[in-house]
C-alpha atoms as a PDB file:
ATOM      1  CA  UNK A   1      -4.511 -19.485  -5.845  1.00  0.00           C
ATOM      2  CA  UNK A   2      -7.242 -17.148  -6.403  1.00  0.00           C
ATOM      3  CA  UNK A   3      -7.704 -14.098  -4.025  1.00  0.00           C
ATOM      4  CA  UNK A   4      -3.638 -13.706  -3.253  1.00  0.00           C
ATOM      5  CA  UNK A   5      -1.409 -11.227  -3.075  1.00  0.00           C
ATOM      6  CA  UNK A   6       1.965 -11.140  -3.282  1.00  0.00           C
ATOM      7  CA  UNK A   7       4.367  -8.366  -3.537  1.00  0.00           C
ATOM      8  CA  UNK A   8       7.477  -6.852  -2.466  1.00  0.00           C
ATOM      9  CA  UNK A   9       7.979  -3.342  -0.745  1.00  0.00           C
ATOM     10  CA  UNK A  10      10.899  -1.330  -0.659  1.00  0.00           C
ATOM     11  CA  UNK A  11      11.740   2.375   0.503  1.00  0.00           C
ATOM     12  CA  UNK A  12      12.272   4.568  -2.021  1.00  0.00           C
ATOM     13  CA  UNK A  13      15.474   6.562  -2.376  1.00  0.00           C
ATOM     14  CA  UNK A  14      15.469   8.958  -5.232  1.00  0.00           C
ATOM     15  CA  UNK A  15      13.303  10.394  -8.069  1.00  0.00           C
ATOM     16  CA  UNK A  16      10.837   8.207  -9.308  1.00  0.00           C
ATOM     17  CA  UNK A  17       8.541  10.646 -10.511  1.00  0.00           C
ATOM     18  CA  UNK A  18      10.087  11.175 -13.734  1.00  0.00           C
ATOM     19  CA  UNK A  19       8.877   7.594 -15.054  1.00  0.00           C
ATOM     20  CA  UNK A  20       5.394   7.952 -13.804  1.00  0.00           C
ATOM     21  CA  UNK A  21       2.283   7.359 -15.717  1.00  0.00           C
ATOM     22  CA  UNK A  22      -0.656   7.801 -13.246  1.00  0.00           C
ATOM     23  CA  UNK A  23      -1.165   9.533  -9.995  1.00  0.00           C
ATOM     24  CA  UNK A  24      -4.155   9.086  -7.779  1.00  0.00           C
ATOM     25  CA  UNK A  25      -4.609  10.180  -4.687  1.00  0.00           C
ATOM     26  CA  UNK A  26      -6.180   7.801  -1.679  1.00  0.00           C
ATOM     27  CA  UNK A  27      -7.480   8.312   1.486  1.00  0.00           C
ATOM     28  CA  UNK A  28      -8.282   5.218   3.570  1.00  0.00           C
ATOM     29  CA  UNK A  29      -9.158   4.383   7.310  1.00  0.00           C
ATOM     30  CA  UNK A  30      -9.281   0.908   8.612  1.00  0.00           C
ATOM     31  CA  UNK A  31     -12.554  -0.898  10.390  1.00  0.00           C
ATOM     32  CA  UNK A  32     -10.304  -3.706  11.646  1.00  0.00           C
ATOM     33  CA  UNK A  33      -6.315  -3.570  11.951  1.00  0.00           C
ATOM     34  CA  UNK A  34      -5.466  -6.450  13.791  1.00  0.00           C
ATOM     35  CA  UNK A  35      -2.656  -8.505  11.617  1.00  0.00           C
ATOM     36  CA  UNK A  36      -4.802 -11.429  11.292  1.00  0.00           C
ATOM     37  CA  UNK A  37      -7.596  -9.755   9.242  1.00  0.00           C
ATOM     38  CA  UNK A  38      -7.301  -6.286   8.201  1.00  0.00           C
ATOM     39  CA  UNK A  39     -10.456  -4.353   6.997  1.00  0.00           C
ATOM     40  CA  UNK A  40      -9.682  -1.264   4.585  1.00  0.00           C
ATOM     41  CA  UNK A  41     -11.783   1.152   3.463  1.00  0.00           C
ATOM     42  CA  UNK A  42     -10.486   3.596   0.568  1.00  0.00           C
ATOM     43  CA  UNK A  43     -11.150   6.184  -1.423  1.00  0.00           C
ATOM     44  CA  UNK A  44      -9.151   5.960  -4.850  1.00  0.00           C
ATOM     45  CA  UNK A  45      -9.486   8.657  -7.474  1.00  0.00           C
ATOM     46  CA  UNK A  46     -13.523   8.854  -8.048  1.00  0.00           C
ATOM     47  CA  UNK A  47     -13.996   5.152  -6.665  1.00  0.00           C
ATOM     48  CA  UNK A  48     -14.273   3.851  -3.201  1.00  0.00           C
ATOM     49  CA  UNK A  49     -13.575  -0.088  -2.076  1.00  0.00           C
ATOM     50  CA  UNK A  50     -13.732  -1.984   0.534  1.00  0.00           C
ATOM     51  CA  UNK A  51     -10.896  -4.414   1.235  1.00  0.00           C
ATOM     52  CA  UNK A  52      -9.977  -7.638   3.480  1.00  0.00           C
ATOM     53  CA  UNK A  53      -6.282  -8.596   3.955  1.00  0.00           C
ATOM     54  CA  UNK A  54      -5.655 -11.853   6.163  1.00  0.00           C
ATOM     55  CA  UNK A  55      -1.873 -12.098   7.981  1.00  0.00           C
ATOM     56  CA  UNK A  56       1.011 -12.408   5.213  1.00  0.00           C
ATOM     57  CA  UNK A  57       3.663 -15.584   5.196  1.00  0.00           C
ATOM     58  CA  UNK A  58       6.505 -16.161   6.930  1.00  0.00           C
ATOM     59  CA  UNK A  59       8.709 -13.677   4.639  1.00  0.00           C
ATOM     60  CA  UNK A  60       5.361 -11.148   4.652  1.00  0.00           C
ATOM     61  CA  UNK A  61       5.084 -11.069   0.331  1.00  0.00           C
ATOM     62  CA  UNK A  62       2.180 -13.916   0.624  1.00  0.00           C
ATOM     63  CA  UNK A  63      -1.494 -13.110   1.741  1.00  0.00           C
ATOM     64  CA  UNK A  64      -5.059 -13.636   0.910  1.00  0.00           C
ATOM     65  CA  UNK A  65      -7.064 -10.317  -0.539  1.00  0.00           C
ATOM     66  CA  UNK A  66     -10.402  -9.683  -1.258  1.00  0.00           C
ATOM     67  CA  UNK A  67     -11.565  -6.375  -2.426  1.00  0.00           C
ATOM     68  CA  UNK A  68     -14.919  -4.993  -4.058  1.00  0.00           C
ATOM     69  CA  UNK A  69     -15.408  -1.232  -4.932  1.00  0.00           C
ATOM     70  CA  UNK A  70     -18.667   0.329  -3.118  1.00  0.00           C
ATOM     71  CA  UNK A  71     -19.948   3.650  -3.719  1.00  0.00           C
ATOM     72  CA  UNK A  72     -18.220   6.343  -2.269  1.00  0.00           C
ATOM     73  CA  UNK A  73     -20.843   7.539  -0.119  1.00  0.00           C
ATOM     74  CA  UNK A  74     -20.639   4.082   1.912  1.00  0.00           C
ATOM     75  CA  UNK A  75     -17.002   4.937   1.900  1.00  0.00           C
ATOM     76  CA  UNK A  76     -17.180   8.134   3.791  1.00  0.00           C
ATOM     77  CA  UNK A  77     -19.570   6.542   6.298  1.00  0.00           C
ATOM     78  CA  UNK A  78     -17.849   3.781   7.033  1.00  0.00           C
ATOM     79  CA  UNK A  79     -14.740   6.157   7.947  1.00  0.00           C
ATOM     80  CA  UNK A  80     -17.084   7.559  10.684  1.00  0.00           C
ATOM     81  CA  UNK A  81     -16.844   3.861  12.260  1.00  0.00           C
ATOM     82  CA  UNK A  82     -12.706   3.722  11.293  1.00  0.00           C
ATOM     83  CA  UNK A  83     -10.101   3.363  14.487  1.00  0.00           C
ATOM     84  CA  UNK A  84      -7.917   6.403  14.433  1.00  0.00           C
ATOM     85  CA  UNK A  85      -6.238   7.564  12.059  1.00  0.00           C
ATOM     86  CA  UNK A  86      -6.524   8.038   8.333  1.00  0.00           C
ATOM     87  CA  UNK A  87      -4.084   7.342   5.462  1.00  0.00           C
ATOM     88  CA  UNK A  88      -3.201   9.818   2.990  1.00  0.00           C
ATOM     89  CA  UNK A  89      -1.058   9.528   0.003  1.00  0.00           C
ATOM     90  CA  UNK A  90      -0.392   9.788  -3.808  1.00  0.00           C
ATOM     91  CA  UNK A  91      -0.040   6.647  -5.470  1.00  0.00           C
ATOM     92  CA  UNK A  92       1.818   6.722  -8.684  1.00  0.00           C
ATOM     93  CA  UNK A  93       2.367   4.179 -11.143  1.00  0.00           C
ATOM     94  CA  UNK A  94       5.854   3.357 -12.866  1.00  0.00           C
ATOM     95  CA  UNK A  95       6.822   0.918 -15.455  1.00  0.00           C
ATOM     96  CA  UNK A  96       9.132  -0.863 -14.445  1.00  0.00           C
ATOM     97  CA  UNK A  97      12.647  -1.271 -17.048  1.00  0.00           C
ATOM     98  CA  UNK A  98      12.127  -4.786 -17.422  1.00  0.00           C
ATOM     99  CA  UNK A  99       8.922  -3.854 -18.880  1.00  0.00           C
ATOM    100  CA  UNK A 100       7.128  -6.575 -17.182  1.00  0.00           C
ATOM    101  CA  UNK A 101       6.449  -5.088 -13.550  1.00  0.00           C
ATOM    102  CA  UNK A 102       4.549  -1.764 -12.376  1.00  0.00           C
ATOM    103  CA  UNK A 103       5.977  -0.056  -9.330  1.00  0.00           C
ATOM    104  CA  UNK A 104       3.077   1.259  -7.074  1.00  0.00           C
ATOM    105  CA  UNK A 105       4.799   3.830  -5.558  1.00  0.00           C
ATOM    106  CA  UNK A 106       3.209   5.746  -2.362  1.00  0.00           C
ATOM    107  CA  UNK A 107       3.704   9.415  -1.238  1.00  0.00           C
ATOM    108  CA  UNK A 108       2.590   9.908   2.160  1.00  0.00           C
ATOM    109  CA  UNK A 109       1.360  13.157   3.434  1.00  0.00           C
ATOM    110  CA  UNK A 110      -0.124  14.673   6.842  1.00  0.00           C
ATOM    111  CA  UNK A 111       1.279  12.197  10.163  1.00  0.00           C
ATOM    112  CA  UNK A 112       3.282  10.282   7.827  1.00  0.00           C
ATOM    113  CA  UNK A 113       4.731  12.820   5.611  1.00  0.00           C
ATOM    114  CA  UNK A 114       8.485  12.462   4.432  1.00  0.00           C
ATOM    115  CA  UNK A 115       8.002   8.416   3.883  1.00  0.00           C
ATOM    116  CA  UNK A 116       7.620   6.873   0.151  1.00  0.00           C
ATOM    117  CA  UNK A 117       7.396   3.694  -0.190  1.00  0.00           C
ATOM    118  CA  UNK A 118       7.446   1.196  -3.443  1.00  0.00           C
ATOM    119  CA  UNK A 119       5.607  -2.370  -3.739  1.00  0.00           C
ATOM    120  CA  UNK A 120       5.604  -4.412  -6.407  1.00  0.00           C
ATOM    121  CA  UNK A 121       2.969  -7.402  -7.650  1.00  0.00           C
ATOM    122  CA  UNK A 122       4.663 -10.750  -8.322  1.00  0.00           C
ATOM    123  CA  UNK A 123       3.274 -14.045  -9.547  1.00  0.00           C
ATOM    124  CA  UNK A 124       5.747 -16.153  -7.475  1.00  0.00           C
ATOM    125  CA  UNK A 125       7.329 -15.246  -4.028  1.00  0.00           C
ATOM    126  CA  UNK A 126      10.825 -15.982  -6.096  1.00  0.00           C
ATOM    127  CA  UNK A 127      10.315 -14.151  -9.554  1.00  0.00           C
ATOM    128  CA  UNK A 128      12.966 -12.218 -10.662  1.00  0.00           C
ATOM    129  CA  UNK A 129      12.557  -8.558 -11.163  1.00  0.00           C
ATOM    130  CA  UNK A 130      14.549  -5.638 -12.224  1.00  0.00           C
ATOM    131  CA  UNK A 131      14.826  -3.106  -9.185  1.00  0.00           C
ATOM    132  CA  UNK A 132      15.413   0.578 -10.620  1.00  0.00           C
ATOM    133  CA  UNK A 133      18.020   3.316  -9.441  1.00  0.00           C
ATOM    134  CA  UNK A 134      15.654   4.822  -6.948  1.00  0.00           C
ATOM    135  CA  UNK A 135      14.981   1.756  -4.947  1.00  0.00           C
ATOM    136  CA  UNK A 136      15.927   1.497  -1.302  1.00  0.00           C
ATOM    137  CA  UNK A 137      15.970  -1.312   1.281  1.00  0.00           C
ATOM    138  CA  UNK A 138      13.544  -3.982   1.282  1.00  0.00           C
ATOM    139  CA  UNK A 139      10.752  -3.917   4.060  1.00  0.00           C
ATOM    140  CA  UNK A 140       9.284  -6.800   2.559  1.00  0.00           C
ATOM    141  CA  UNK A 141       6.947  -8.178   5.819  1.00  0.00           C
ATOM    142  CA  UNK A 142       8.331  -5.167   8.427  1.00  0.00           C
ATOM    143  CA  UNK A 143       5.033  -4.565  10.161  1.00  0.00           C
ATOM    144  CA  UNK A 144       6.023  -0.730  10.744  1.00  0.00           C
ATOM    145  CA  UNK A 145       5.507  -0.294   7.345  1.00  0.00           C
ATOM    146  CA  UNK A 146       2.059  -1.538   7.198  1.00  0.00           C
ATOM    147  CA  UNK A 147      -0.632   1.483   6.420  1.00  0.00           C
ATOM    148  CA  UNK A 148      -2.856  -0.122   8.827  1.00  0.00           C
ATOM    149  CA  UNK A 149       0.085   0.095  11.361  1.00  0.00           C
ATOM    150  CA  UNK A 150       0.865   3.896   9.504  1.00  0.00           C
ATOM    151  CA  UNK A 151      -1.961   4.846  11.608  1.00  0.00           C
ATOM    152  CA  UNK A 152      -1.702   3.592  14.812  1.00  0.00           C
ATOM    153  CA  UNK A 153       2.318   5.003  14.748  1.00  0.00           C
ATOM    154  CA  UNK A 154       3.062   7.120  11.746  1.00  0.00           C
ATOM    155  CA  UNK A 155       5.914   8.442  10.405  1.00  0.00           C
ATOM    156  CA  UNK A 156       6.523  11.802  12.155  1.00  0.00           C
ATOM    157  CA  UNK A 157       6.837   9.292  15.557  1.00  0.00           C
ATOM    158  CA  UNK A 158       9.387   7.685  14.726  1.00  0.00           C
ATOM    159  CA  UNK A 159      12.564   9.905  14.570  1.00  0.00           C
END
């Protein structure tokens, strides 16, 4: 179905950065959080976007996305309208060693510094994937691991 997303996330547990192609940093605020339709606004490398997330499946891998890139400009005044709280990370990209899948892999900084976290895009809820050596647990669905929930109770909160 067109304008779905699924994927898998995962805590990462070692040194990924040696398989990395691409980093980018993003910053990114939220005009709506609530779990039923989340509104993201981002800036990504040189590019800004706008993005709408509805509420994931039962397991949390399943959703409908929509997302359109907008000038940053608009960006950075739409983050004057944002609730609280901005996300900032590094997003790097890894092949993966079945050399099918990319690894997203994000390196939060300021309120949420210390967490990494890795997603990765699947055609089918149930397709198989190799997981590498610096994978952690699954937080497939976990809500706490949501950015737009990174926000509202990040990181450094919850030690």
């Amino acid at each position: 179905m067109a304008n779905r997303e699924i994927e898998k996330k995962f805590l990462v547990r070692g040194d990924f950065k040696k398989d990395c192609f691409k980093a980018t940093r993003i910053t990114q605020g939220y005009l709506c959080s609530v779990p039923e339709r989340t509104v993201r606004i981002r800036v990504k490398g040189e590019k800004g976007f706008i993005t709408v997330k509805g509420i994931g499946n039962a397991s949390g891998a399943d959703r409908f996305e929509w997302e359109k890139e907008i000038p940053v400009e608009d960006v950075k005044a739409l983050l004057n309208l944002a609730e609280p709280g901005v996300i900032d990370k590094t997003r790097y990209l890894v092949k993966n060693t079945d050399g099918v899948h990319t690894w997203e892999v994000d390196e939060f900084y300021g309120d949420n510094d210390g967490l990494t976290v890795a997603e990765v895009e699947l055609q089918d809820e149930n397709e198989p994937f190799d997981k590498p050596e610096w994978l952690g647990e699954e937080v497939t669905g976990d809500p706490k691991y949501f950015n737009s929930m990174l926000m509202k109770n990040p990181y450094k909160n919850w030690k």
